[in-house]
Protein backbone atom coordinates (compact mmCIF):
# COMPACT_ATOMS: atom_id res chain seq x y z
CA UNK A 1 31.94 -34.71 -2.80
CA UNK A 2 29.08 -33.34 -0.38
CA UNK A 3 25.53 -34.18 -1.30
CA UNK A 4 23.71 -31.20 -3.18
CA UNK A 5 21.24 -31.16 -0.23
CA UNK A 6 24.34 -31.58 2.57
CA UNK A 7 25.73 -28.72 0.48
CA UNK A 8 22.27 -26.45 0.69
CA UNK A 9 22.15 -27.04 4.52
CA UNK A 10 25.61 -26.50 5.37
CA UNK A 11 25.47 -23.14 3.19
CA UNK A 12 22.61 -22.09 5.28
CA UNK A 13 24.48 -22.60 8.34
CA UNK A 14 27.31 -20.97 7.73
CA UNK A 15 25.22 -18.09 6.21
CA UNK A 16 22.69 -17.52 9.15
CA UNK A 17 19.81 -18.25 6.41
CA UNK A 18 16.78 -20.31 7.88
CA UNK A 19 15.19 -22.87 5.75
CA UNK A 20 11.48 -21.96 4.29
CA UNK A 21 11.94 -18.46 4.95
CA UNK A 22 9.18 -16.57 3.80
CA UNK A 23 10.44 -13.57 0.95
CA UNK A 24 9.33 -10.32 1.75
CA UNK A 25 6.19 -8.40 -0.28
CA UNK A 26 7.07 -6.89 -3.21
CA UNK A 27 6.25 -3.52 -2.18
CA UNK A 28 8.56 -3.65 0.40
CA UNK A 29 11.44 -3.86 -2.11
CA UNK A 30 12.17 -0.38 -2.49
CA UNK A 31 10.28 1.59 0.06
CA UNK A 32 12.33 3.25 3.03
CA UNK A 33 8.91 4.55 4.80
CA UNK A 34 6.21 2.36 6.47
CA UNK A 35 3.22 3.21 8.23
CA UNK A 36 1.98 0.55 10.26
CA UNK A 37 -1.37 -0.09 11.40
CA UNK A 38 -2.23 -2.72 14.12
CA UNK A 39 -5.38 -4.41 15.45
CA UNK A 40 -5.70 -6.55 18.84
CA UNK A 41 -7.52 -9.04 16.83
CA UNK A 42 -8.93 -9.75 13.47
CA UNK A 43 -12.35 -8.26 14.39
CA UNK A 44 -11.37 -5.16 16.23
CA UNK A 45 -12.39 -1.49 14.83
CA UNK A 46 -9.66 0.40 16.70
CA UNK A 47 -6.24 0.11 15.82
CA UNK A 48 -2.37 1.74 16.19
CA UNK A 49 -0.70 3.52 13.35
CA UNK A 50 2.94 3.92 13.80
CA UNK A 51 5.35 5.82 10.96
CA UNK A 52 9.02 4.33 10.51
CA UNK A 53 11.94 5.15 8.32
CA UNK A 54 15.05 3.31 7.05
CA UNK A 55 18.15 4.77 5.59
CA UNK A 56 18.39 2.07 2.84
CA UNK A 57 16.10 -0.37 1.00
CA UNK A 58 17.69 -3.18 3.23
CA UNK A 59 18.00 -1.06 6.26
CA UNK A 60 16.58 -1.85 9.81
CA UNK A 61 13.67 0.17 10.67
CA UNK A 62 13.80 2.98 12.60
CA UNK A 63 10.45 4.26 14.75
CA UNK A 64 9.64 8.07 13.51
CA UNK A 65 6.32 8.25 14.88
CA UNK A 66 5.14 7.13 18.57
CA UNK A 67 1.79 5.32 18.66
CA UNK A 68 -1.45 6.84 17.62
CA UNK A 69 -5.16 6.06 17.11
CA UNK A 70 -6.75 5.07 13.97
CA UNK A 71 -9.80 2.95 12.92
CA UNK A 72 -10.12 0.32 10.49
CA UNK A 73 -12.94 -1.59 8.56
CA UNK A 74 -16.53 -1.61 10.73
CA UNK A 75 -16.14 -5.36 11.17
CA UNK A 76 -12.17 -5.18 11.29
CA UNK A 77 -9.91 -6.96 9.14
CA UNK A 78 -9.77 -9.53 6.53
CA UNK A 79 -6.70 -11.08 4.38
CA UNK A 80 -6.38 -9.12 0.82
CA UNK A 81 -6.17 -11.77 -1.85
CA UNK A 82 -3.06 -11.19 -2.50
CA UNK A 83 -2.27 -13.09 1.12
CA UNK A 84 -4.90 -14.82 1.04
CA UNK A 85 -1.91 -18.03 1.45
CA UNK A 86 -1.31 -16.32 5.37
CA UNK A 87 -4.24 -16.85 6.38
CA UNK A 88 -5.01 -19.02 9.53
CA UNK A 89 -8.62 -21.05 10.36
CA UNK A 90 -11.08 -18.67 11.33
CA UNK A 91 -9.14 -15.55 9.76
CA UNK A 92 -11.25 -14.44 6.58
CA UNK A 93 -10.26 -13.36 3.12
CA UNK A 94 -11.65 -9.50 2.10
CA UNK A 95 -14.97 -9.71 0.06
CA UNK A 96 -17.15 -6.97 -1.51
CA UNK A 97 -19.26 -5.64 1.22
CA UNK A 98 -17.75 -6.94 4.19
CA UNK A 99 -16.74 -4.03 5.84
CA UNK A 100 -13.72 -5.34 6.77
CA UNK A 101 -9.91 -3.69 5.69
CA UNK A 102 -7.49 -5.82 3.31
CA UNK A 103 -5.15 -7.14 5.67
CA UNK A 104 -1.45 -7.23 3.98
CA UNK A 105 1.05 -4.62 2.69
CA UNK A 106 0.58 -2.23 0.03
CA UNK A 107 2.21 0.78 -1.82
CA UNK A 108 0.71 4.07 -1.31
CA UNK A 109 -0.63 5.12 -4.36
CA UNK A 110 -1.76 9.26 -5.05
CA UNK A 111 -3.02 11.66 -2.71
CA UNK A 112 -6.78 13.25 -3.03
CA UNK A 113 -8.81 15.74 -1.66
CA UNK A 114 -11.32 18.54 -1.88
CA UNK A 115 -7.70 21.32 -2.28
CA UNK A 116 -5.51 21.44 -4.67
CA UNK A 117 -2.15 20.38 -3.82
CA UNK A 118 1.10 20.30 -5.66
CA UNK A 119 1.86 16.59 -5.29
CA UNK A 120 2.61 14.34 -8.42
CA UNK A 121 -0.45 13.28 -9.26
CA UNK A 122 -2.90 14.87 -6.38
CA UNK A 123 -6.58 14.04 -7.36
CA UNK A 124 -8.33 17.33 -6.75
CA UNK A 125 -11.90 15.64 -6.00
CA UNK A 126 -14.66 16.72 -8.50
CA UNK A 127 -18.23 15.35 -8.90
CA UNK A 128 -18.45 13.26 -11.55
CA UNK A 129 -15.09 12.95 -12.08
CA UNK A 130 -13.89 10.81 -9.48
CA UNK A 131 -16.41 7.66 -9.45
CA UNK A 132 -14.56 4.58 -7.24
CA UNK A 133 -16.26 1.96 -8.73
CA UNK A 134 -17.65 -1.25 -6.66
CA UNK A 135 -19.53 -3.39 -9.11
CA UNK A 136 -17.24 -6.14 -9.87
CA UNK A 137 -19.55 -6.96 -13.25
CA UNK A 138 -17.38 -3.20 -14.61
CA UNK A 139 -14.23 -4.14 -16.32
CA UNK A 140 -13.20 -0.61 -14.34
CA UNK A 141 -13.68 -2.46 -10.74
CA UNK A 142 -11.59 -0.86 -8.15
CA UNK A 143 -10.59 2.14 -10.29
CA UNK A 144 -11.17 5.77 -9.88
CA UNK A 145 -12.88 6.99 -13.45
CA UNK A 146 -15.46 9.45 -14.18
CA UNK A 147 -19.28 8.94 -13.90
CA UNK A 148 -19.49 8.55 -17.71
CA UNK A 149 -16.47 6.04 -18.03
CA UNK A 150 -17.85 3.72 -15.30
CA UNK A 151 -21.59 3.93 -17.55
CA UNK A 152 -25.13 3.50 -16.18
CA UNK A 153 -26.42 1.19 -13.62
CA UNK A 154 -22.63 0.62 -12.02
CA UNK A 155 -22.61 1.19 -8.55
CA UNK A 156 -19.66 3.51 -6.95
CA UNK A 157 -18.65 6.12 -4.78
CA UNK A 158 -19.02 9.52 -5.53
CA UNK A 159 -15.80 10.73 -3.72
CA UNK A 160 -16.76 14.08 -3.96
CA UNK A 161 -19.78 13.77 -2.33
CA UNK A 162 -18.06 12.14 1.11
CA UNK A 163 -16.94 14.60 3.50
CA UNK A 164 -14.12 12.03 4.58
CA UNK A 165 -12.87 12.28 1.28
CA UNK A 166 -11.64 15.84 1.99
CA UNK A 167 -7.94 13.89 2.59
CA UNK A 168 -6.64 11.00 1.68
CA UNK A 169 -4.53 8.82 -0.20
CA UNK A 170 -5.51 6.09 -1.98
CA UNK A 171 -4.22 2.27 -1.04
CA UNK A 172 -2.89 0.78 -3.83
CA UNK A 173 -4.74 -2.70 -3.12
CA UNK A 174 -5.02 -4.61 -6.58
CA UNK A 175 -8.40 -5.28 -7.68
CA UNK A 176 -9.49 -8.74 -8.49
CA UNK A 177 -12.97 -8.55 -10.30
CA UNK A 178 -13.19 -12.35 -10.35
CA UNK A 179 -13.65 -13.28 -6.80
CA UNK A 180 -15.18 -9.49 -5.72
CA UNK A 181 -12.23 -9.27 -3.41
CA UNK A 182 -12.39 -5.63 -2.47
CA UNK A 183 -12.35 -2.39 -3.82
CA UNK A 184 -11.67 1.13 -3.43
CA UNK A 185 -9.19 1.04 -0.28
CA UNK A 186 -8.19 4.76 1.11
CA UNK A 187 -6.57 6.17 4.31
CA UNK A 188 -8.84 8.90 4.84
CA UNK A 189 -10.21 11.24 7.45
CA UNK A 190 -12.47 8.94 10.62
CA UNK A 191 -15.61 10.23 12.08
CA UNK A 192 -14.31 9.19 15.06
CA UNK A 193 -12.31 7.28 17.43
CA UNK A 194 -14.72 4.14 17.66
CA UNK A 195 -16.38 4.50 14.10
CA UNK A 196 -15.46 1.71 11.98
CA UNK A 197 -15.16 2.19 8.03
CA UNK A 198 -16.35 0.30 5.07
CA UNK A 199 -12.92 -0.63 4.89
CA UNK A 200 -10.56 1.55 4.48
CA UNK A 201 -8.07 2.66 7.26
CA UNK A 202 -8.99 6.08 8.90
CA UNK A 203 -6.81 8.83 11.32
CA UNK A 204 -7.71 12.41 12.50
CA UNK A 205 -7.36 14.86 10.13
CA UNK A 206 -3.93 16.18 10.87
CA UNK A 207 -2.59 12.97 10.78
CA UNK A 208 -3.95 12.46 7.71
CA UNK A 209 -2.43 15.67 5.81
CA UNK A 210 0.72 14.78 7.86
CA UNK A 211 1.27 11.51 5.84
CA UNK A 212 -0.29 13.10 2.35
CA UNK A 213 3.75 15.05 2.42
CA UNK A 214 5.55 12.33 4.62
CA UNK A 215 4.35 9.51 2.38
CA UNK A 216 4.62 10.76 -0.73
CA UNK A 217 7.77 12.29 -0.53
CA UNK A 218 9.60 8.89 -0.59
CA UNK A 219 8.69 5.65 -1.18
CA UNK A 220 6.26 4.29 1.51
CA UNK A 221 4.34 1.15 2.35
CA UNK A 222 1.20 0.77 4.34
CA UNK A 223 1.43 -2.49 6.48
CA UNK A 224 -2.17 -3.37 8.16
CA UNK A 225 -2.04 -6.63 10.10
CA UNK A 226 -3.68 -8.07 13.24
CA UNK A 227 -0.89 -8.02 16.26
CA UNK A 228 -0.53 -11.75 16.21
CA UNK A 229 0.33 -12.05 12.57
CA UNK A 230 2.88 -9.90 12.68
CA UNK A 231 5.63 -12.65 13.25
CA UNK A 232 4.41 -13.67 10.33
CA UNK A 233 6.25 -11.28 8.48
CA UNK A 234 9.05 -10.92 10.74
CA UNK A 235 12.47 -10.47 8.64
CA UNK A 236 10.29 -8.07 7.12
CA UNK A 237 8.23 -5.68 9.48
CA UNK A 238 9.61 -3.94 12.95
CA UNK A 239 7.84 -6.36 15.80
């Protein structure tokens, strides 16, 4: 009889599987469109944004997009807590303030904007209605509630009130009041080629109203990663 262990390695030769591979993300599981967004480094502003599709929830990925600008967080990226475990020395994890863009892959979540729009779910902006809250001491941290929900003395965003706001969709990054990992994550419209964001990921306009039908008409995934931490995630993401 073969050794349970012999047996494990001699089923992963014959089957092509590598030891230790890393699983996918969880939001990758059903989503057949990705957008991916790229930075040279972990600090840089500027960044690529490519669009692919797949046929199937298992398929490869296909380019559907060639490369474009966008801009990330002010002071670049940082690892989202939820892989927080990929980060390398000298890579940081995303904190409250930073200014920096959760670094990982995440669901789109609704569209938003200043129009009305006749998307599941479309947030038609309205002041005091639509209060992103920052203060991690609100049980509401990293949730879009009105002015009166979120009570007096929490800080926010008035999205309303920012012009950028006009389009977007909102990054479904999970909130994590605990360690103030981050909050409020959008793709929304830049003020420019080299103007960082507090750290959400930003295109030109028409990109941006581009993706609000593309990426909401099927299941889509936003991947932001540094360039070299992409073979990190290689069975996973197109290299």
């Amino acid at each position: 009889m073969i050794r349970t262990a012999h047996a494990v390695t001699l089923l992963m030769v014959l089957t092509g599987c590598q030891p230790n591979m890393t699983s996918c993300p969880a939001a990758l599981k059903d989503a057949t469109r990705l957008v991916l967004v790229t930075t040279r480094s972990i600090d840089d502003t500027r960044a690529t944004f490519r669009t692919f599709e797949r046929s199937s929830k298992i398929g490869a990925w296909a380019p559907a997009s060639e490369p474009e600008s966008a801009v990330v967080g002010a002071r670049g990226l940082a690892w989202g807590h939820p892989f927080a475990k990929l980060a390398q020395p000298g890579e940081p994890e995303k904190r409250e303030g930073d200014k920096r863009t959760p670094a990982g892959i995440y669901s789109f979540g609704a569209t938003f904007g200043f129009d009305h729009a006749k998307r599941d779910g479309h947030l038609l902006l309205a002041s005091e209605n639509h209060y992103c809250v920052d203060d991690a001491r609100s049980p509401h941290y990293g949730r879009i509630v009105s002015k009166s929900v979120a009570g007096e003395g929490i800080s926010g965003e008035e999205m309303a009130a920012n012009d950028v706001y006009r389009r977007g969709i909102v990054i479904d990054y999970p909130p994590k009041r605990q360690t103030k990992a981050g909050s409020c994550i959008f793709l929304h419209i830049w003020e420019g080629d080299d103007i960082g964001t507090s750290g959400c990921v930003a295109l030109p306009e028409a990109r941006v109203a581009h993706l609000q039908n593309w990426a909401t008409s099927n299941p889509t995934v936003i991947a932001i990663l540094p360039k070299a931490a992409l073979s990190r995630f290689k069975s996973c993401l197109p290299q």
